[in-house]
Protein backbone atom coordinates (compact mmCIF):
# COMPACT_ATOMS: atom_id res chain seq x y z
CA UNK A 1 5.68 19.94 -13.11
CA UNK A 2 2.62 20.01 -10.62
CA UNK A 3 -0.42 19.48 -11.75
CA UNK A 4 -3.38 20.15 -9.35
CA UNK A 5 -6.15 17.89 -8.95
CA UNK A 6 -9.68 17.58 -7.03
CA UNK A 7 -9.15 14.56 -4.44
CA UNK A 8 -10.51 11.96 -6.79
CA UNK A 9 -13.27 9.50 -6.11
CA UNK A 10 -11.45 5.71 -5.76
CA UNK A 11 -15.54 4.08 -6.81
CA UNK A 12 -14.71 6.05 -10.41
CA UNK A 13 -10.93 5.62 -10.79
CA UNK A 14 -12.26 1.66 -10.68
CA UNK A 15 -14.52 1.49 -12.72
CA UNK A 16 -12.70 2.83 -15.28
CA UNK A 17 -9.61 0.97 -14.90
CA UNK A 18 -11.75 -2.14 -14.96
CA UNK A 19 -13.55 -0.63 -18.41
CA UNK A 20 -9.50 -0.52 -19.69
CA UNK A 21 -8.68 -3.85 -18.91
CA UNK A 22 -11.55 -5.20 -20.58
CA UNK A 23 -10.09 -3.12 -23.81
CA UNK A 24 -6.87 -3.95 -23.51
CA UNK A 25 -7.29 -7.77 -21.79
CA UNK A 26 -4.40 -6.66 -19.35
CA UNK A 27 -2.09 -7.02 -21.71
CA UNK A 28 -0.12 -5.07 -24.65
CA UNK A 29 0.50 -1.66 -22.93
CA UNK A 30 4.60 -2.55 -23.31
CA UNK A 31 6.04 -4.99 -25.67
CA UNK A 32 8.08 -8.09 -24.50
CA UNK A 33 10.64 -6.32 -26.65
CA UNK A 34 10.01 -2.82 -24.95
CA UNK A 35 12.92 0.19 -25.20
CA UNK A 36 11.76 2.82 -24.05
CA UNK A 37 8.55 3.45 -21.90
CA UNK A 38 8.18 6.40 -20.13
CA UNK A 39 6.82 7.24 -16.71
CA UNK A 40 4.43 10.47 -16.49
CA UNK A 41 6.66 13.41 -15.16
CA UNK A 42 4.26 15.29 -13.69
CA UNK A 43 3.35 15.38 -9.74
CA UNK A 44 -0.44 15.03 -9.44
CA UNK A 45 -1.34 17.71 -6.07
CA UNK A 46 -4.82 17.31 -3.95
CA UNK A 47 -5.82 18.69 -0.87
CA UNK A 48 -7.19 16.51 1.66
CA UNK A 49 -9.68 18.36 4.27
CA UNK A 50 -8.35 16.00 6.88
CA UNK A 51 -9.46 12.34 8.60
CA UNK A 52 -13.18 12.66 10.08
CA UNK A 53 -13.62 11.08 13.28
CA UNK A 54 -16.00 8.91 11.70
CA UNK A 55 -13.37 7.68 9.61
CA UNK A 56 -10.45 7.66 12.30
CA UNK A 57 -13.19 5.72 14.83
CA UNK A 58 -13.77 2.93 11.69
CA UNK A 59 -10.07 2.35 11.54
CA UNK A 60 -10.17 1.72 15.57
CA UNK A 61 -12.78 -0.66 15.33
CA UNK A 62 -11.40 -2.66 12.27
CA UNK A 63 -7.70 -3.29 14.25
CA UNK A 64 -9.49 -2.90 17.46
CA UNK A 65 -7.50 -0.02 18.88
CA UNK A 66 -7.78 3.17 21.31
CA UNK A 67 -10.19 5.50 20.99
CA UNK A 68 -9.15 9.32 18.93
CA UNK A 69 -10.64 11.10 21.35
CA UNK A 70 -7.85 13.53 22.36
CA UNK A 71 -7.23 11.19 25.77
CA UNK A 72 -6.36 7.57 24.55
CA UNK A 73 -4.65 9.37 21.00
CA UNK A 74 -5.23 12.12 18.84
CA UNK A 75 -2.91 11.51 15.67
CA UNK A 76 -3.43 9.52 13.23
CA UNK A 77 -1.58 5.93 11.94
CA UNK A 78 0.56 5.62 9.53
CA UNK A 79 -1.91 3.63 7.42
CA UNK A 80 -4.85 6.02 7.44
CA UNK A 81 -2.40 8.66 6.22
CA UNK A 82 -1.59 6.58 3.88
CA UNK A 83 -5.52 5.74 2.70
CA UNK A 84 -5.62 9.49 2.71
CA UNK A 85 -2.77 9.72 0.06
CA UNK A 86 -4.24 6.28 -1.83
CA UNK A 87 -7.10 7.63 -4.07
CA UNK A 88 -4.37 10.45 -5.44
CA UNK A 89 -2.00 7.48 -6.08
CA UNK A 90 -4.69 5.67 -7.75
CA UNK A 91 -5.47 8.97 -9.97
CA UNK A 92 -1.84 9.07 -11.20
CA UNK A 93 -1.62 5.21 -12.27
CA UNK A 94 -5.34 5.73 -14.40
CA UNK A 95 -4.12 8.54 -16.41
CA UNK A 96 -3.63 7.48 -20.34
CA UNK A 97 0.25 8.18 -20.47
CA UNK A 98 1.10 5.73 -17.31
CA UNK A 99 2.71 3.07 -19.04
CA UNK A 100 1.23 -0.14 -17.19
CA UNK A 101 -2.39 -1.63 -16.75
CA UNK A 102 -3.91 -0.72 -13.27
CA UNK A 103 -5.84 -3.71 -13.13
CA UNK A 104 -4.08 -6.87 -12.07
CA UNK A 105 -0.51 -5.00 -10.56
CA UNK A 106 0.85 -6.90 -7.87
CA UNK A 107 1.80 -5.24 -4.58
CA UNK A 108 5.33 -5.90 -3.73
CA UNK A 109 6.29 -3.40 -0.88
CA UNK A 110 6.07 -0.51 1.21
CA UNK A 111 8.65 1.74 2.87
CA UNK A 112 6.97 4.88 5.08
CA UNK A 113 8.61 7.46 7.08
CA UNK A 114 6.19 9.22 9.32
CA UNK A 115 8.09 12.31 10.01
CA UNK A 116 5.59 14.32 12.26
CA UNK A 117 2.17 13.59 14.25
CA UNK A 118 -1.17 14.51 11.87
CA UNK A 119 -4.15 14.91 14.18
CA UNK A 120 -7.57 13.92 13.28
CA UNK A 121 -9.43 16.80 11.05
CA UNK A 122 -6.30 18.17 10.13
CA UNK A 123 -6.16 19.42 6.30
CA UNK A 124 -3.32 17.98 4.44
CA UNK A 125 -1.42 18.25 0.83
CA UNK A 126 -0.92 14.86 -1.15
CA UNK A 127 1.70 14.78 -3.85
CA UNK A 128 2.02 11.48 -5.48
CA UNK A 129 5.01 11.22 -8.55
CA UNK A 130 6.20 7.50 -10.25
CA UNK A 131 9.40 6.73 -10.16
CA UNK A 132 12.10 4.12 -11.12
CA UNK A 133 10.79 1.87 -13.81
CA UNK A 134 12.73 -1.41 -14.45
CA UNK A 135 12.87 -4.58 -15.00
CA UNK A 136 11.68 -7.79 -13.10
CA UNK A 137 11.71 -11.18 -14.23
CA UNK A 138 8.43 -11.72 -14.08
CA UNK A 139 7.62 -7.97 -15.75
CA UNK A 140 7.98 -4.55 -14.74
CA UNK A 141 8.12 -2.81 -11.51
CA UNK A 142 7.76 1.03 -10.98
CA UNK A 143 7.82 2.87 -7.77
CA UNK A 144 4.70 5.32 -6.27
CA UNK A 145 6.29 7.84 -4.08
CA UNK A 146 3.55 9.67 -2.23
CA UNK A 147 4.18 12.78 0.13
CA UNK A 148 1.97 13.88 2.55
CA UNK A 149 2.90 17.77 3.51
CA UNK A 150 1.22 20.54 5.57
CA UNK A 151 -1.31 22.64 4.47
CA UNK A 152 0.17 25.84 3.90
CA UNK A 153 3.29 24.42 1.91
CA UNK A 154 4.08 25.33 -1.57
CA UNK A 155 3.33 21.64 -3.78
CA UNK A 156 5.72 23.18 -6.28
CA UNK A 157 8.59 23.86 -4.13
CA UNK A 158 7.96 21.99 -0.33
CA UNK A 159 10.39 22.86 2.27
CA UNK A 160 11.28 19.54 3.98
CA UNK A 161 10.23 20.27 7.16
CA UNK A 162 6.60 20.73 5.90
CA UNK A 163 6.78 16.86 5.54
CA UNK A 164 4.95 15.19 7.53
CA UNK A 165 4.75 11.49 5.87
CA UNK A 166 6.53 10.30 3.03
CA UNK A 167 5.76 6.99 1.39
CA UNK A 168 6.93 4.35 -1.57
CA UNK A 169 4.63 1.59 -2.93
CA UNK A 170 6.48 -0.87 -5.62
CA UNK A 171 4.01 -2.39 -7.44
CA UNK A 172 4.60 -5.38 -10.22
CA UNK A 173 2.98 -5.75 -13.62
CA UNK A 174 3.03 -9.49 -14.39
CA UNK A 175 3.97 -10.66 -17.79
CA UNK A 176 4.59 -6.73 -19.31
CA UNK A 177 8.43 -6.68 -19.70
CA UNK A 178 11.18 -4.11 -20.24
CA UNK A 179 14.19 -4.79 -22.50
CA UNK A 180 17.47 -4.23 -20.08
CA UNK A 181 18.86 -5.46 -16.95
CA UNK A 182 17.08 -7.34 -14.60
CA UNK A 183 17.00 -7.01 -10.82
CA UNK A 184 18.72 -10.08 -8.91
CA UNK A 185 15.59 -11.93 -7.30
CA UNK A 186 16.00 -13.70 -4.32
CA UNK A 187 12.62 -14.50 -3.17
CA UNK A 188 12.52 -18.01 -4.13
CA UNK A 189 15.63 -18.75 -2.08
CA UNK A 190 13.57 -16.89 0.93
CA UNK A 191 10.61 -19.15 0.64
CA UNK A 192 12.84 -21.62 0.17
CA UNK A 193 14.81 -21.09 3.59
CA UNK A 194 11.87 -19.95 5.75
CA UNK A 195 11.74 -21.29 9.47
CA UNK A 196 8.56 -19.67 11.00
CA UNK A 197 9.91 -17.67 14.07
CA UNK A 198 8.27 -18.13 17.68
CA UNK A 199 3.67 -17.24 16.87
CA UNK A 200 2.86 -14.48 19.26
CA UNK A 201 -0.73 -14.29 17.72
CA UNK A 202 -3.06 -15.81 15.30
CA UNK A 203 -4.66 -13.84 13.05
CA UNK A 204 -8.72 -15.09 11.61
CA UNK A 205 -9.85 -13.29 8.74
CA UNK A 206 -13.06 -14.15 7.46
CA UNK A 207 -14.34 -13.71 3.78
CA UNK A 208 -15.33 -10.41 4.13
CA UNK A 209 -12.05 -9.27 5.41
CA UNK A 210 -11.37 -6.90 2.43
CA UNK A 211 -14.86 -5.29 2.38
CA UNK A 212 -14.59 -4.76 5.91
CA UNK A 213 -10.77 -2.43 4.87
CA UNK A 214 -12.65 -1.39 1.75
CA UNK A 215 -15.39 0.18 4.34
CA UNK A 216 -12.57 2.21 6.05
CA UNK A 217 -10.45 2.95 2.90
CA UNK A 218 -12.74 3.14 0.07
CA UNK A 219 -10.17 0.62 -1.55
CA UNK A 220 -12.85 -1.38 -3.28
CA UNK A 221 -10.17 -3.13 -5.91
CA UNK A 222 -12.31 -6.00 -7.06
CA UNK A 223 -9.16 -8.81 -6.19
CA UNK A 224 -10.18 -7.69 -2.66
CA UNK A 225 -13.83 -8.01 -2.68
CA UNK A 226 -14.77 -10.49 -5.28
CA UNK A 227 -13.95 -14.20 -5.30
CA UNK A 228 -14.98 -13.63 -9.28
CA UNK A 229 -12.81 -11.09 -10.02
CA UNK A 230 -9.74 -12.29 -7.94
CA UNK A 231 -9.84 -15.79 -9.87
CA UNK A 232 -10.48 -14.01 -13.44
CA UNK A 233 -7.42 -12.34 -11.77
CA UNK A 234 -5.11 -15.61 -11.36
CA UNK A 235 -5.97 -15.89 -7.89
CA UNK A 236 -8.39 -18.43 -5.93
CA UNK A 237 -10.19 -16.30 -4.07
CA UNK A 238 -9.98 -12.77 -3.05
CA UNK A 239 -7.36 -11.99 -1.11
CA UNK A 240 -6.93 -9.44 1.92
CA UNK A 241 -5.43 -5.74 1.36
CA UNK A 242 -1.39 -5.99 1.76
CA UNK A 243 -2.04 -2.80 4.14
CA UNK A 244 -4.63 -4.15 6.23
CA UNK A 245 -1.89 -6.53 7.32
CA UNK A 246 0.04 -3.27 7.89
CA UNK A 247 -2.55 -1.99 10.04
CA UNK A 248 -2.92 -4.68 12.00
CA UNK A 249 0.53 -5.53 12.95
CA UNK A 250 1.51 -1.93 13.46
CA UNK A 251 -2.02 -1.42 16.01
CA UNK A 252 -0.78 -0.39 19.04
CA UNK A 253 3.51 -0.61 18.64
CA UNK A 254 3.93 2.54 16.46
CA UNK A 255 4.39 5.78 18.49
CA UNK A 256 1.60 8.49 18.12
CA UNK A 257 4.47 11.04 18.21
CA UNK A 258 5.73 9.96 14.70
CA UNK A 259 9.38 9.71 14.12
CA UNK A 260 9.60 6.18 13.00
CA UNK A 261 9.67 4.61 9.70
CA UNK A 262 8.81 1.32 8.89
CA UNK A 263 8.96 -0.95 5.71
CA UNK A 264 6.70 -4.21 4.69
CA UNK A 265 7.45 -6.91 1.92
CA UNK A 266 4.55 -9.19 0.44
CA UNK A 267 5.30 -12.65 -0.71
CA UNK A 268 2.26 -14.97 -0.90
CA UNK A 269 -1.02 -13.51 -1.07
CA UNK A 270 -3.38 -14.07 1.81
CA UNK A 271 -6.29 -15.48 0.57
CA UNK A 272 -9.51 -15.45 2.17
CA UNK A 273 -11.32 -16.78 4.39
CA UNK A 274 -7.87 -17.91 6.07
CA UNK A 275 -5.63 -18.04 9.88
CA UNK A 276 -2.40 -15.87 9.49
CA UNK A 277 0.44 -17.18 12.05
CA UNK A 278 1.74 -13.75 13.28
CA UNK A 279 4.90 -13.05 15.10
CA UNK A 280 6.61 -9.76 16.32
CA UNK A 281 9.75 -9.67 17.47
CA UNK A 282 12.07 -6.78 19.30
CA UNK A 283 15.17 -6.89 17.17
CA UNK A 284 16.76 -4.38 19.85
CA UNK A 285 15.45 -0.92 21.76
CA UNK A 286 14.51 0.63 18.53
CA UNK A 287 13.76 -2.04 16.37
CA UNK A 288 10.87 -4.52 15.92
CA UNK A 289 10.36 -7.48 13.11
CA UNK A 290 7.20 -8.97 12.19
CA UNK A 291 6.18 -12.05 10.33
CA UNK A 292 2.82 -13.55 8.60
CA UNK A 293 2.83 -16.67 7.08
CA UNK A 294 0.17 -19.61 6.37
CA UNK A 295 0.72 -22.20 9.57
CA UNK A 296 -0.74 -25.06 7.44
CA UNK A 297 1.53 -24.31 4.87
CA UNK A 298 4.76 -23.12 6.37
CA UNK A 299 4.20 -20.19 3.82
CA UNK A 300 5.26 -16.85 4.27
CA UNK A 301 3.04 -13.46 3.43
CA UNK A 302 5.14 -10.56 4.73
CA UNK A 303 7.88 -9.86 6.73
CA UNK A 304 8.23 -5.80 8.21
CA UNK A 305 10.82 -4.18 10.28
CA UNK A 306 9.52 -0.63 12.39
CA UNK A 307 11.90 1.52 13.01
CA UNK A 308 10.96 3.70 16.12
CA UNK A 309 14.16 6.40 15.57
């Protein structure tokens, strides 16, 4: 089922999840002896009137790339199509029947495939559904697929090649579980075995890193903004956007002619103020890896692969 929507305001969808936390105290939404939570079934549908260029030349000047002025590039990045599709995601995970608190979820990954180029000003249809619900040993994942299509394209029955982006964002609710199966975890093992690769860059992010993304996205989530609410949060200070770090390591190496997909996995949050070791690394012709990881540390925060076929 489809349900069609206004493209919502991310300021209100905020305030109110913050207003439900304070209810519910983050917790309680699923019992530790869960059976049978359900994930809305409905795909939430908004039009987007399209990227201004006042929007598109932010971006540039927050990762410090070309100009969108129909000579350097013209089509957009996979990030700001996906801060297009972001306050639809956010509508679906505030509505009363989605089963987990919005307020302290834990970004885990992303996988995109940007099918087809999306040129600034272009109108756009967002469909975001949840998927996939299960288990984790530290609570309960579920899965935000979000589907960027053309204009003209029928939300309740797309054709696939009116697909022009197609994202999933796993998010984690700490501490909420789900009776049933857990998936095998092998992050600590990771951490455990990390070598940083060869730096090719050092990244310095000052406090205000997140407001600065929260000026181009409208992502004002208080973890990424507030050194208050990040530590009422469990964390010591705020900590920086998982897709600014997206952003910036996919500035400049992504082709404007879409085609590629990429994917990005978060492991220790980057806290703020802070120096992220960066390295990227071509795997082979069509294939590049990138790293981030605290250099005082030894600590890694994501590791990526794009894709460029």
């Amino acid at each position: 089922m489809v349900t069609r929507i206004e493209m919502p305001e991310l300021s209100s969808l905020y305030g109110q999840a913050v207003l439900g936390a304070a209810r519910s105290k983050l917790g309680g939404r699923l019992s530790t002896k869960g059976t049978g939570p359900e994930l809305p079934r409905r795909t939430l549908a908004a039009q987007h009137l399209g990227v201004s260029v006042e929007q598109a030349d932010r971006y540039r000047r927050l990762f410090g790339g070309e100009a969108f002025d129909g000579a350097h590039r013209s089509a957009l990045p996979s990030v700001l199509v996906h801060i297009i599709g972001f306050p639809v995601q956010m509508a679906l995970m505030s509505e009363a029947d989605f089963p987990l608190p919005l307020m302290g979820l834990v970004h885990l990954s992303n996988t995109v495939e940007h099918l087809r180029p999306i040129a600034v000003q272009t109108p756009v249809q967002v469909l975001v559904t949840a998927a996939n619900l299960r288990a984790h040993r530290r609570g309960t994942q579920v899965d935000i697929v979000v589907t960027v299509l053309e204009d003209s394209a029928d939300p309740e029955d797309p054709a696939e090649q009116a697909v022009l982006w197609r994202g999933v964002s796993t998010y984690l609710s700490r501490g909420i579980h789900l009776a049933g199966e857990v998936e095998a975890d092998t992050s600590a093992v990771a951490r455990k075995d990390f070598i940083p690769p060869v730096k090719t860059a050092s990244w310095r992010l000052g406090a205000g890193a997140g407001r600065s993304y929260a000026a181009v996205s409208g992502d004002y989530n208080p973890i990424h903004v507030s050194n208050l609410a990040a530590k009422a949060l469990g964390m010591p200070s705020a900590i920086v956007h998982g897709m600014y770090a997206a952003g910036r390591m996919l500035e400049g190496r992504e082709p404007e002619a879409a085609g590629h997909h990429w994917s990005i996995e978060f492991e220790a949050p980057i806290t703020l103020p802070t120096t992220v070791a960066f390295a990227a690394q071509r795997l082979d012709a069509d294939t590049l890896a990138f790293t981030g990881w605290n250099p005082r540390k030894s600590r890694r925060h994501f590791s990526a692969e794009l894709h460029l076929r």
